[in-house]
N, C-alpha and C. Protein backbone atom coordinates (compact mmCIF):
# COMPACT_ATOMS: atom_id res chain seq x y z
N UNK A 1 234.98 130.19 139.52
CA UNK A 1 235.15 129.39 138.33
C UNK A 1 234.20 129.88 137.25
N UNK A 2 234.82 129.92 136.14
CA UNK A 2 233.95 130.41 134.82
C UNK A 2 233.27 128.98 134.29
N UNK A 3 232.04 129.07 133.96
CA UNK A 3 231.80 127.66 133.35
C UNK A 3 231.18 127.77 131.76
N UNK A 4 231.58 127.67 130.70
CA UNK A 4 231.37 127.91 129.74
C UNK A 4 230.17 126.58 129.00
N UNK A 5 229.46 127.20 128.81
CA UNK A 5 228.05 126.52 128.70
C UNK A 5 227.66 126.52 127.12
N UNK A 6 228.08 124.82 126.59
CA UNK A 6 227.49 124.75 125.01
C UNK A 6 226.23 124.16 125.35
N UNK A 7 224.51 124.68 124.53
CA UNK A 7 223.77 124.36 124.25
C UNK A 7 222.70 124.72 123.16
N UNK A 8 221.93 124.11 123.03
CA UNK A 8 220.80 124.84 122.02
C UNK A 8 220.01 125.72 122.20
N UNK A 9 219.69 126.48 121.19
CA UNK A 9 218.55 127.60 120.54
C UNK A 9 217.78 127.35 120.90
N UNK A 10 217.29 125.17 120.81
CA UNK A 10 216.12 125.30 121.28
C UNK A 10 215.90 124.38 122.79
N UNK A 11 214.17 124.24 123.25
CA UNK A 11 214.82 123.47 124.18
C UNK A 11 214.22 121.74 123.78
N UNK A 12 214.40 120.85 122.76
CA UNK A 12 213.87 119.71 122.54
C UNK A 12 212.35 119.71 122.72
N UNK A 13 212.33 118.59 122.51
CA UNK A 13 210.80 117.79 122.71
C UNK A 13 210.50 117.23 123.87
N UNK A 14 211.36 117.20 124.66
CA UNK A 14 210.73 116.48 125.69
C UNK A 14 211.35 117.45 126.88
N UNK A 15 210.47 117.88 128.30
CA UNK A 15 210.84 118.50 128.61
C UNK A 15 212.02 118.21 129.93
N UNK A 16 212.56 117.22 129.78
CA UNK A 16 213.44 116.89 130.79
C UNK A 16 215.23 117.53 130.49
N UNK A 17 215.21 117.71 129.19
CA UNK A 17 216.10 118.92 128.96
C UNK A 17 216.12 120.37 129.31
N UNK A 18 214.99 121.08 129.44
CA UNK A 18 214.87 122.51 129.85
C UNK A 18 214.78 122.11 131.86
N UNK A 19 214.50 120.83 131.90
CA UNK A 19 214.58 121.13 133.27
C UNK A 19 216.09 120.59 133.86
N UNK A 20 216.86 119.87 133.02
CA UNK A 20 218.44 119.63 133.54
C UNK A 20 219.30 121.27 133.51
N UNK A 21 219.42 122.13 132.28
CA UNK A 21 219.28 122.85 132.08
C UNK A 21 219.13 124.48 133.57
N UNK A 22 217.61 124.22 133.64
CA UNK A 22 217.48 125.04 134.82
C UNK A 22 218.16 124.28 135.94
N UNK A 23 218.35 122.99 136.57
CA UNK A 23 218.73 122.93 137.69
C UNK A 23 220.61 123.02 137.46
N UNK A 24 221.12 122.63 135.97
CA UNK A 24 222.75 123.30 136.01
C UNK A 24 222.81 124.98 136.01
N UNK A 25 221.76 125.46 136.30
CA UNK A 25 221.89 127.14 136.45
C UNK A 25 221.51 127.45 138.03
N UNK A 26 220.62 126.79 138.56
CA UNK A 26 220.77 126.62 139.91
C UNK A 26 222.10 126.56 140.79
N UNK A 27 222.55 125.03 140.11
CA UNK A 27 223.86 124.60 140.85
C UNK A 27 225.05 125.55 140.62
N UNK A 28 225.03 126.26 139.29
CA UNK A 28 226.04 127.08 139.21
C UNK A 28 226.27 128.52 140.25
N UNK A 29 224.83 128.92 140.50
CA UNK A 29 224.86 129.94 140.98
C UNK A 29 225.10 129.44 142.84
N UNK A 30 224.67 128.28 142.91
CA UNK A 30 224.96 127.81 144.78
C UNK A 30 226.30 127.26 144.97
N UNK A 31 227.57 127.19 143.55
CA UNK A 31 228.63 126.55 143.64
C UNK A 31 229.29 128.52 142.94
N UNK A 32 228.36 129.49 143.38
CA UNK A 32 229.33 130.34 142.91
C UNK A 32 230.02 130.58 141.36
N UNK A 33 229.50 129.44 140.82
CA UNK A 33 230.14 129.34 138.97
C UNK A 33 229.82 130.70 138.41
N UNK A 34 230.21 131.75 137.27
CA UNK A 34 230.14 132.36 136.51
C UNK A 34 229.37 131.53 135.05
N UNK A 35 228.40 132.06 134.64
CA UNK A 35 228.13 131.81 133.44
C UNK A 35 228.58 131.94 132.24
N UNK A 36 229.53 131.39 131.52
CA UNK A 36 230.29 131.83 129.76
C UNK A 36 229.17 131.09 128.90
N UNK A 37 229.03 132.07 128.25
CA UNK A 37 227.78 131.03 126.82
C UNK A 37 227.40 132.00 125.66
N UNK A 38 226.54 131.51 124.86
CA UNK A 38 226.97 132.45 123.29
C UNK A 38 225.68 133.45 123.75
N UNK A 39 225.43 133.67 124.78
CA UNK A 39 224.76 135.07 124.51
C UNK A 39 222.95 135.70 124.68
N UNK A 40 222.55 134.01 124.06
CA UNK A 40 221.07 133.94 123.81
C UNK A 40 220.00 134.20 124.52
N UNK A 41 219.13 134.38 124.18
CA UNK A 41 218.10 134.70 125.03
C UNK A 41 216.64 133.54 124.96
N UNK A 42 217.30 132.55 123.97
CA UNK A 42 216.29 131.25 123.58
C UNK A 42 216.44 130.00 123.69
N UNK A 43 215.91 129.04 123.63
CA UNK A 43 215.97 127.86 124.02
C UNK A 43 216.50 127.37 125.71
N UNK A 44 217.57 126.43 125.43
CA UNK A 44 217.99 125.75 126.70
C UNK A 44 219.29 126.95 127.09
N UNK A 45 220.06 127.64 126.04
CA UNK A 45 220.95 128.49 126.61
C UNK A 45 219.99 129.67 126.88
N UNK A 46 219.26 130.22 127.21
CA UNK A 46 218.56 130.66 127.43
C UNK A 46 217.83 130.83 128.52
N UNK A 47 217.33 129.58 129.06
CA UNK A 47 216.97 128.67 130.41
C UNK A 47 217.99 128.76 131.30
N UNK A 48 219.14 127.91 130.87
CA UNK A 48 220.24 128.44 131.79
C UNK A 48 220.49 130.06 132.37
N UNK A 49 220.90 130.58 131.28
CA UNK A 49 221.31 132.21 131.46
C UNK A 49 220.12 132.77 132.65
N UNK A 50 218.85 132.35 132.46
CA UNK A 50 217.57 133.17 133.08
C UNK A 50 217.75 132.77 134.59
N UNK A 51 218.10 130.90 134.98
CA UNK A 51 217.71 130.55 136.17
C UNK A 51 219.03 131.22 136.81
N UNK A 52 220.52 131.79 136.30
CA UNK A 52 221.78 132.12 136.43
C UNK A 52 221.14 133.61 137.30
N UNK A 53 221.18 134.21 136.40
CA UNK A 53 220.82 135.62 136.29
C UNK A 53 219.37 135.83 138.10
N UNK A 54 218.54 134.88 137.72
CA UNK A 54 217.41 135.13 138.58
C UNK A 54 217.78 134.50 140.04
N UNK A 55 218.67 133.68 139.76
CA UNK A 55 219.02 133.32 141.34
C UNK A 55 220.24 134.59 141.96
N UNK A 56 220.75 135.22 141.51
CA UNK A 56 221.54 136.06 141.54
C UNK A 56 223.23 135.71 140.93
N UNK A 57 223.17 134.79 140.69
CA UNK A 57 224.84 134.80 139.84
C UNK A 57 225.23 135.49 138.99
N UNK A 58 226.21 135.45 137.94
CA UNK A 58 227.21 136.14 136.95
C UNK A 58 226.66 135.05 135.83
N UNK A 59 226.37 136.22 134.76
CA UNK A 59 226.59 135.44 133.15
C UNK A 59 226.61 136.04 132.25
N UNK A 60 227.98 135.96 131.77
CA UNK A 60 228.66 136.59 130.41
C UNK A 60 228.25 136.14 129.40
N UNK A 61 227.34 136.62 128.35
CA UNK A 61 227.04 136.06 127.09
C UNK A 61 228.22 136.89 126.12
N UNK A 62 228.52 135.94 124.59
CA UNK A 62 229.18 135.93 123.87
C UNK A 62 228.29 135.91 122.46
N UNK A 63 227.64 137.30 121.80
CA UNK A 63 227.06 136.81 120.65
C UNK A 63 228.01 137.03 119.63
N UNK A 64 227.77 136.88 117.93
CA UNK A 64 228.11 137.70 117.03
C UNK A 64 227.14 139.09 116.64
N UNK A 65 227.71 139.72 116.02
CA UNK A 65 226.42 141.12 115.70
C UNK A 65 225.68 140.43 114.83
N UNK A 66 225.26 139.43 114.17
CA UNK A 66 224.24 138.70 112.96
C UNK A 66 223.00 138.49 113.92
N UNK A 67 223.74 138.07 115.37
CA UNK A 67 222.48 137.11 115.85
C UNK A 67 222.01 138.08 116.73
N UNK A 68 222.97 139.43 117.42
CA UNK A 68 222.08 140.49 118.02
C UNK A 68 221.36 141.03 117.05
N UNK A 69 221.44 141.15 115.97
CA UNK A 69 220.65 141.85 114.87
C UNK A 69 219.44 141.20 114.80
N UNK A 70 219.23 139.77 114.98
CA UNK A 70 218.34 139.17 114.82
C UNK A 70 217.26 139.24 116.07
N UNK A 71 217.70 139.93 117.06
CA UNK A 71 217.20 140.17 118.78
C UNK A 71 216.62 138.85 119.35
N UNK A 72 218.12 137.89 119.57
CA UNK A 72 217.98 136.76 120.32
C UNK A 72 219.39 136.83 121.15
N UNK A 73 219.62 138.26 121.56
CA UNK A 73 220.66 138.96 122.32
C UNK A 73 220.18 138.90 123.77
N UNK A 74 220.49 138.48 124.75
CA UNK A 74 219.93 138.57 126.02
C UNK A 74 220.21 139.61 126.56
N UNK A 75 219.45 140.72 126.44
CA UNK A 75 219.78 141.55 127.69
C UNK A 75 219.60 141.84 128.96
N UNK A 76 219.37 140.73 129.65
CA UNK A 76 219.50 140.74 130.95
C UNK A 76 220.66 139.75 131.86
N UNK A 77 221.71 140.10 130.74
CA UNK A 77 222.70 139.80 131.47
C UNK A 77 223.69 140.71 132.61
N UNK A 78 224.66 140.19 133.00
CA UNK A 78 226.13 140.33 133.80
C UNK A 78 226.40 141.41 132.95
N UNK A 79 227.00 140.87 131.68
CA UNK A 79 227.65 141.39 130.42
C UNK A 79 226.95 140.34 129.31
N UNK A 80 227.46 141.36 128.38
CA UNK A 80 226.93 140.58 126.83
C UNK A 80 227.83 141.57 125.74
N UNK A 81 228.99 140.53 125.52
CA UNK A 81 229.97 140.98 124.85
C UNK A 81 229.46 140.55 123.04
N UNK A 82 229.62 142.07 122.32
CA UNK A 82 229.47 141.20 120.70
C UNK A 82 230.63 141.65 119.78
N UNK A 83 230.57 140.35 119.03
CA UNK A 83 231.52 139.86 118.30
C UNK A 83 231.15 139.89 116.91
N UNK A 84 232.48 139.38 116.25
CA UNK A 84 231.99 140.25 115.25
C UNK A 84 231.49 139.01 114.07
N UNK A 85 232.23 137.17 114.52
CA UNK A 85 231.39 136.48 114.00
C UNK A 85 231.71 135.10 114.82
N UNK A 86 231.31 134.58 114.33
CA UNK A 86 231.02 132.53 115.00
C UNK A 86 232.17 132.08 115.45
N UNK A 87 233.33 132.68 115.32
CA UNK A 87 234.93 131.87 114.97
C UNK A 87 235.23 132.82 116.82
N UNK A 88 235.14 134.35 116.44
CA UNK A 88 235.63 135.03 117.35
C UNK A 88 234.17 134.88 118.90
N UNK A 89 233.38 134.32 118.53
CA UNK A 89 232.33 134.01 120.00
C UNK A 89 232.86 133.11 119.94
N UNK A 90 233.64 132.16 119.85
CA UNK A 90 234.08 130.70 120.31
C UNK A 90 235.65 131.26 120.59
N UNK A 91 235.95 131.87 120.74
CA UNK A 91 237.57 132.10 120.98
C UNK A 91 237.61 132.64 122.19
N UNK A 92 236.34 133.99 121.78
CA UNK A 92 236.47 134.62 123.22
C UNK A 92 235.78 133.62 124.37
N UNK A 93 234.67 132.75 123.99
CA UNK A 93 234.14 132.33 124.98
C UNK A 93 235.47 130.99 126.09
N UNK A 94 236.22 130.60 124.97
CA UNK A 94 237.35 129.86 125.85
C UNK A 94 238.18 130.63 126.31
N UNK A 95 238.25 131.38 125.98
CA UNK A 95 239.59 132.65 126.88
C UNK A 95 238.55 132.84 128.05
N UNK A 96 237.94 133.30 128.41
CA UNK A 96 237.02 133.22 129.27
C UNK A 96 236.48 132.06 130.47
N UNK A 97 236.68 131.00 129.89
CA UNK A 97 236.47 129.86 130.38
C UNK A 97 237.65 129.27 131.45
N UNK A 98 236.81 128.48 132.16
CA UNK A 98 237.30 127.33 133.23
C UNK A 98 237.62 125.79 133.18
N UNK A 99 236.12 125.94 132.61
CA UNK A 99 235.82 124.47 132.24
C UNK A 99 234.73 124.69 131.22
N UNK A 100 234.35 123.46 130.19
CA UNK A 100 233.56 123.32 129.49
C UNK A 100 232.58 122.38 130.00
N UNK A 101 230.78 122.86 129.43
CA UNK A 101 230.22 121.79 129.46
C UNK A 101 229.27 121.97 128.40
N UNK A 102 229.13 120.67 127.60
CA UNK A 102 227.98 120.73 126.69
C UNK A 102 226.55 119.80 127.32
N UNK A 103 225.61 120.77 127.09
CA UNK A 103 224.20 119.83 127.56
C UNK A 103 223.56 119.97 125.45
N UNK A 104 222.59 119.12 125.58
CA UNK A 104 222.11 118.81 124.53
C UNK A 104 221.73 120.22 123.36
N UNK A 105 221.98 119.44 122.04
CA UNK A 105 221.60 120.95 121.22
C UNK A 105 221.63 120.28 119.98
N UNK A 106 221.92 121.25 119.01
CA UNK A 106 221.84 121.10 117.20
C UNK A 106 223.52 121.07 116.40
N UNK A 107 223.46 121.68 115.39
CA UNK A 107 224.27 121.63 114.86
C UNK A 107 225.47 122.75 115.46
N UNK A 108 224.94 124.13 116.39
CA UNK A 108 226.07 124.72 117.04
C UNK A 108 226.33 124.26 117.96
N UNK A 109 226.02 123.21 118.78
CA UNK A 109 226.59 122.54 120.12
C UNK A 109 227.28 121.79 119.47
N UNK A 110 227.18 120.61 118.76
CA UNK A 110 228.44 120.19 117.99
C UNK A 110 229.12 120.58 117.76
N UNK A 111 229.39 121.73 116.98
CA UNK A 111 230.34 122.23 116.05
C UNK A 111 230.63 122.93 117.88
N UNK A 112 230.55 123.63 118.78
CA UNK A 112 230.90 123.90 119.73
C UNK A 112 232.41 123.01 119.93
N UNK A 113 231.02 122.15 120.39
CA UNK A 113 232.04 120.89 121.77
C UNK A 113 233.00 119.82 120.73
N UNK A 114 233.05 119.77 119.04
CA UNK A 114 234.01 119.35 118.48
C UNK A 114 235.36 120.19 118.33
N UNK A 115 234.95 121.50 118.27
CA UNK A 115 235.92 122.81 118.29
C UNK A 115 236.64 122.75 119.26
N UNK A 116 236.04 122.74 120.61
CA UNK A 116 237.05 122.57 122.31
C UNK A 116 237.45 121.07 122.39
N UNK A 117 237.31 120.02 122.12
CA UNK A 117 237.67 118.86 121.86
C UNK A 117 239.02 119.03 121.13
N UNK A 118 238.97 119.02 119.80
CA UNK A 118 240.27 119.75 118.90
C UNK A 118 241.26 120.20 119.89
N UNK A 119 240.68 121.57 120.44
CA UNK A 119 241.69 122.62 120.69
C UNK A 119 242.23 121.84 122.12
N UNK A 120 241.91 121.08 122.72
CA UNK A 120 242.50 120.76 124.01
C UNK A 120 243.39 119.46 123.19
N UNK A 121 242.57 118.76 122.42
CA UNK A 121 243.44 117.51 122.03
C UNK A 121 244.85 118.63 121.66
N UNK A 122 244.87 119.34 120.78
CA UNK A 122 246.21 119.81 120.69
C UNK A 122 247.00 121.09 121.54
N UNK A 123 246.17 121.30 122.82
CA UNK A 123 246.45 121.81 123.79
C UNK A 123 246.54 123.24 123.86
N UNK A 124 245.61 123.54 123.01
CA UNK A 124 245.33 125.07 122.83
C UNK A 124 244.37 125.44 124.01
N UNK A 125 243.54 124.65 124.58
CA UNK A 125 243.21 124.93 126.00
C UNK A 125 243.23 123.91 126.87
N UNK A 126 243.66 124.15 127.76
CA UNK A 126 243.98 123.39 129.50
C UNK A 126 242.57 122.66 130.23
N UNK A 127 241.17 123.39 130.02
CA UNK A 127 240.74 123.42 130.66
C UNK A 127 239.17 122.01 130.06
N UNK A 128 238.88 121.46 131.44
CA UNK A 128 238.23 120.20 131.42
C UNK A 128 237.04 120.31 130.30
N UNK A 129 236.53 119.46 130.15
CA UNK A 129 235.49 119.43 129.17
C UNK A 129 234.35 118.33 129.47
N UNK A 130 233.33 118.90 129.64
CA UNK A 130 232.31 117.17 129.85
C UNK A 130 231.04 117.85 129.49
N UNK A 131 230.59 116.29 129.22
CA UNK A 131 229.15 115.90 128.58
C UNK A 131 228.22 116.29 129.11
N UNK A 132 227.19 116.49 129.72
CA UNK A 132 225.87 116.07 130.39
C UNK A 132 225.02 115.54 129.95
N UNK A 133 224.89 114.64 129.44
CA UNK A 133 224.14 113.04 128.86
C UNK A 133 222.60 113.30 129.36
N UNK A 134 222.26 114.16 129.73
CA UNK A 134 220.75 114.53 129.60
C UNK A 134 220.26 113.11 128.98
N UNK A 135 218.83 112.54 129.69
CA UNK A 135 218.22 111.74 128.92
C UNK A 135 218.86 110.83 127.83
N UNK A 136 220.25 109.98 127.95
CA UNK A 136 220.97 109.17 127.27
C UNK A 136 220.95 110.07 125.43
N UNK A 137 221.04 111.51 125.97
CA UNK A 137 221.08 112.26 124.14
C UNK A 137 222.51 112.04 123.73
N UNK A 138 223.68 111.88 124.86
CA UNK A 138 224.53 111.96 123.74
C UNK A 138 225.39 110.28 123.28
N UNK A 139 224.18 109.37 124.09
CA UNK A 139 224.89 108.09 123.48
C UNK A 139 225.71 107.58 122.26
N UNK A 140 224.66 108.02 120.85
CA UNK A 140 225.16 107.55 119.81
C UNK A 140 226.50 108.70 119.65
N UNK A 141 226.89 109.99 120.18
CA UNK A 141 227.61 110.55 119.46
C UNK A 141 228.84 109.98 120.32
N UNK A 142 228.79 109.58 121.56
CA UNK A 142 229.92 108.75 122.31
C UNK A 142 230.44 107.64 121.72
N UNK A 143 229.44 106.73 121.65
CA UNK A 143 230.07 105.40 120.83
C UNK A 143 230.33 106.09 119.52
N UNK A 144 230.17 106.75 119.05
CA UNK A 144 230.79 106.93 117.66
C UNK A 144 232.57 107.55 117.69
N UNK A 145 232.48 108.27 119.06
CA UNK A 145 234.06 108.54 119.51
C UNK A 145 235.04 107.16 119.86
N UNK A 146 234.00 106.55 120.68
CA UNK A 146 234.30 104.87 120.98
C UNK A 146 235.02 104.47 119.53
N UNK A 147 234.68 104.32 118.49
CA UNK A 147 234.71 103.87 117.64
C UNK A 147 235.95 104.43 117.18
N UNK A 148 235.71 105.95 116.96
CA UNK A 148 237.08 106.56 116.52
C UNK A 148 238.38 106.16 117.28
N UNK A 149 238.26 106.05 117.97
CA UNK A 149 239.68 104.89 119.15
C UNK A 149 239.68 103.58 118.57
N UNK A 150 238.37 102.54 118.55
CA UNK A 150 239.19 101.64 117.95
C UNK A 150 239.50 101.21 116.44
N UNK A 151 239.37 102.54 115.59
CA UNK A 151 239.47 102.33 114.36
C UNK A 151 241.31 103.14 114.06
N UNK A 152 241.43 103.81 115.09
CA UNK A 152 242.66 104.50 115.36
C UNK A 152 242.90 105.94 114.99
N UNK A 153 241.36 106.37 114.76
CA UNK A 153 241.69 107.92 115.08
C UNK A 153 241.50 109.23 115.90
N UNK A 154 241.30 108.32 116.57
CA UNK A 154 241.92 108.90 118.27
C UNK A 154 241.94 108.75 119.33
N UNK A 155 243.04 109.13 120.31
CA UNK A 155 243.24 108.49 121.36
C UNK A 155 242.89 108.02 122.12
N UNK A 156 242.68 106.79 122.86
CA UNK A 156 242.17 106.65 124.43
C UNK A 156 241.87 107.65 125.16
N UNK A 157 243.57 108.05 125.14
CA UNK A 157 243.22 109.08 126.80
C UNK A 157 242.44 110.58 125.52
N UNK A 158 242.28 110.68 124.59
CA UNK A 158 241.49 112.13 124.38
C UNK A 158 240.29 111.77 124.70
N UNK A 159 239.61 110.38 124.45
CA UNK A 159 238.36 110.29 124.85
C UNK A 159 237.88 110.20 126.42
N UNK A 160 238.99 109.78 126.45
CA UNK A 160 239.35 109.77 128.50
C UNK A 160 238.69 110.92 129.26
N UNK A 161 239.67 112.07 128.12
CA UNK A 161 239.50 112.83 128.70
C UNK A 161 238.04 114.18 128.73
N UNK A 162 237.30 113.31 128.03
CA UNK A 162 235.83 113.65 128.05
C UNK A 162 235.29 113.23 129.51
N UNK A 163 234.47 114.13 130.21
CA UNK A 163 234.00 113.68 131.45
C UNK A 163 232.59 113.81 131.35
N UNK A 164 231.86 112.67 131.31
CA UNK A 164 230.19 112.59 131.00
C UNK A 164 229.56 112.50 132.09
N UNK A 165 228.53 112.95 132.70
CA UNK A 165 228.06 112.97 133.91
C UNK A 165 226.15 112.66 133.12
N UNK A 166 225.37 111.91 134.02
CA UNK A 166 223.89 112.01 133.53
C UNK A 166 222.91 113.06 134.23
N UNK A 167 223.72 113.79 135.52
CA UNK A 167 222.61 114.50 135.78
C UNK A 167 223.49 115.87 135.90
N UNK A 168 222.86 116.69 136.14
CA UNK A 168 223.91 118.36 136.24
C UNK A 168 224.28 118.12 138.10
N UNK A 169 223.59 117.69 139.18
CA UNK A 169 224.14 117.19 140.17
C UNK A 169 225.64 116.28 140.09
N UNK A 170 225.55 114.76 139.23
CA UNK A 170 226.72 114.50 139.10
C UNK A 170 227.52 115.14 138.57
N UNK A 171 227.41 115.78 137.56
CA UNK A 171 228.58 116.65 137.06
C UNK A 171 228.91 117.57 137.71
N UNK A 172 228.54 118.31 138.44
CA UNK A 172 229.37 119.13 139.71
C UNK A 172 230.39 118.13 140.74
N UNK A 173 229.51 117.19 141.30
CA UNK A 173 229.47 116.30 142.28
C UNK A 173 231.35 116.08 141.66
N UNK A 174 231.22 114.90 140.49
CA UNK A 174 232.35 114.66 140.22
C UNK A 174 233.21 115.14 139.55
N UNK A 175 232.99 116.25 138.56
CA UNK A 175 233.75 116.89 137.49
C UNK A 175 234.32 118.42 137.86
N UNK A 176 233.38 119.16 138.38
CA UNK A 176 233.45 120.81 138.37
C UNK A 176 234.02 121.01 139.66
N UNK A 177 234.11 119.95 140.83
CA UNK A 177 235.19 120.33 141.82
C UNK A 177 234.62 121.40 142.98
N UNK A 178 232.89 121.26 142.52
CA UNK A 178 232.32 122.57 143.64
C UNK A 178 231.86 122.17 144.14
C-alpha cells in the first residue's frame, strides 16, 4: 500500500506532533506501507520520511524544482521525483497513492487535504482519506465541515467520508486495513 502523507514544513510547538509523526513512520514501515509525500527534508514531513527511511521502508518524495532549489530536497530517499510546480507534486503524488492521510501542518496541508477532498468528492480519486487529529488540532477545521453540511454545502456522506483517527495506532487499527 502507498500511503500518501500531507504534513508540515514545520514540526509545531508542542512536541507531541513530531512524536505522532515518528510513530506513523514506524507503523508504516511494520504494516509494510510505502511512503508518498512532497519530498522534504524538514519539519514533521520530514520526521516521517527519516523514521520511514531508517527503519528500512520505501519513501517516494514529490518536490517542485523551486523547493529543491531551495535544498529542503531530501536526499535520502527511495526516490525523489521533481516536478516542475505545486499543481503537478499534487497530481503526481495521488497517482501514486493508496490512501491519504493528513497529520497537522500550515497553509500546504490545507490546501493539500482540501485539493484530495474536492477530487474524491467528484471522484477523480477512489482512494480513502483521513485525518489524524493529533492533539485535538484538527477540531475547529472539522466542525467547520460540520457546519458546511448543515448549512447545505456539503454532503453528509462527503464528510462521512473523512476518516479521523486520534492516534497514528488508531488510524491503521481502523482505517489503513494493516
Amino acid at each position: 500500500m502507498n500511503i500518501c502523507v500531507f504534513c508540515g514544513s514545520g514540526t509545531g510547538h508542542n512536541p507531541v506532533y513530531a512524536e505522532a509523526a515518528q510513530t506513523l513512520g514506524r507503523l508504516m514501515v511494520k504494516h509494510h506501507a510505502t511512503l508518498i509525500y512532497g519530498g522534504g527534508n524538514i519539519g514533521l514531513m520530514g520526521i516521517v520520511a527519516d523514521q520511514v527511511m531508517s527503519g528500512g521502508g520505501k519513501a517516494i518524495g514529490v518536490i517542485p524544482d523551486f523547493l529543491m532549489q531551495k535544498e529542503v530536497g531530501h536526499k535520502g530517499l527511495t526516490q525523489l521525483e521533481v516536478v516542475g510546480s505545486m499543481h503537478e507534486r499534487k497530481r503526481r503524488m495521488a497517482d501514486l497513492a493508496d490512501a491519504f492521510v493528513a497529520l497537522p501542518g500550515g497553509w500546504g496541508t490545507l490546501d493539500e487535504l482540501a485539493e484530495i477532498l474536492t477530487w474524491r468528492q467528484l471522484g477523480l480519486v477512489k482512494a480513502p482519506v483521513s485525518v489524524l487529529n493529533t492533539n485535538r488540532y484538527f477540531d475547529t477545521l472539522l466542525k467547520q465541515m460540520e457546519l458546511m453540511v448543515t448549512e447545505g454545502f456539503l454532503s453528509a456522506q462527503n464528510l462521512a467520508d473523512v476518516a479521523i483517527a486520534e492516534t497514528p495506532e488508531r488510524l491503521f487499527a481502523q482505517y489503513l486495513n494493516a
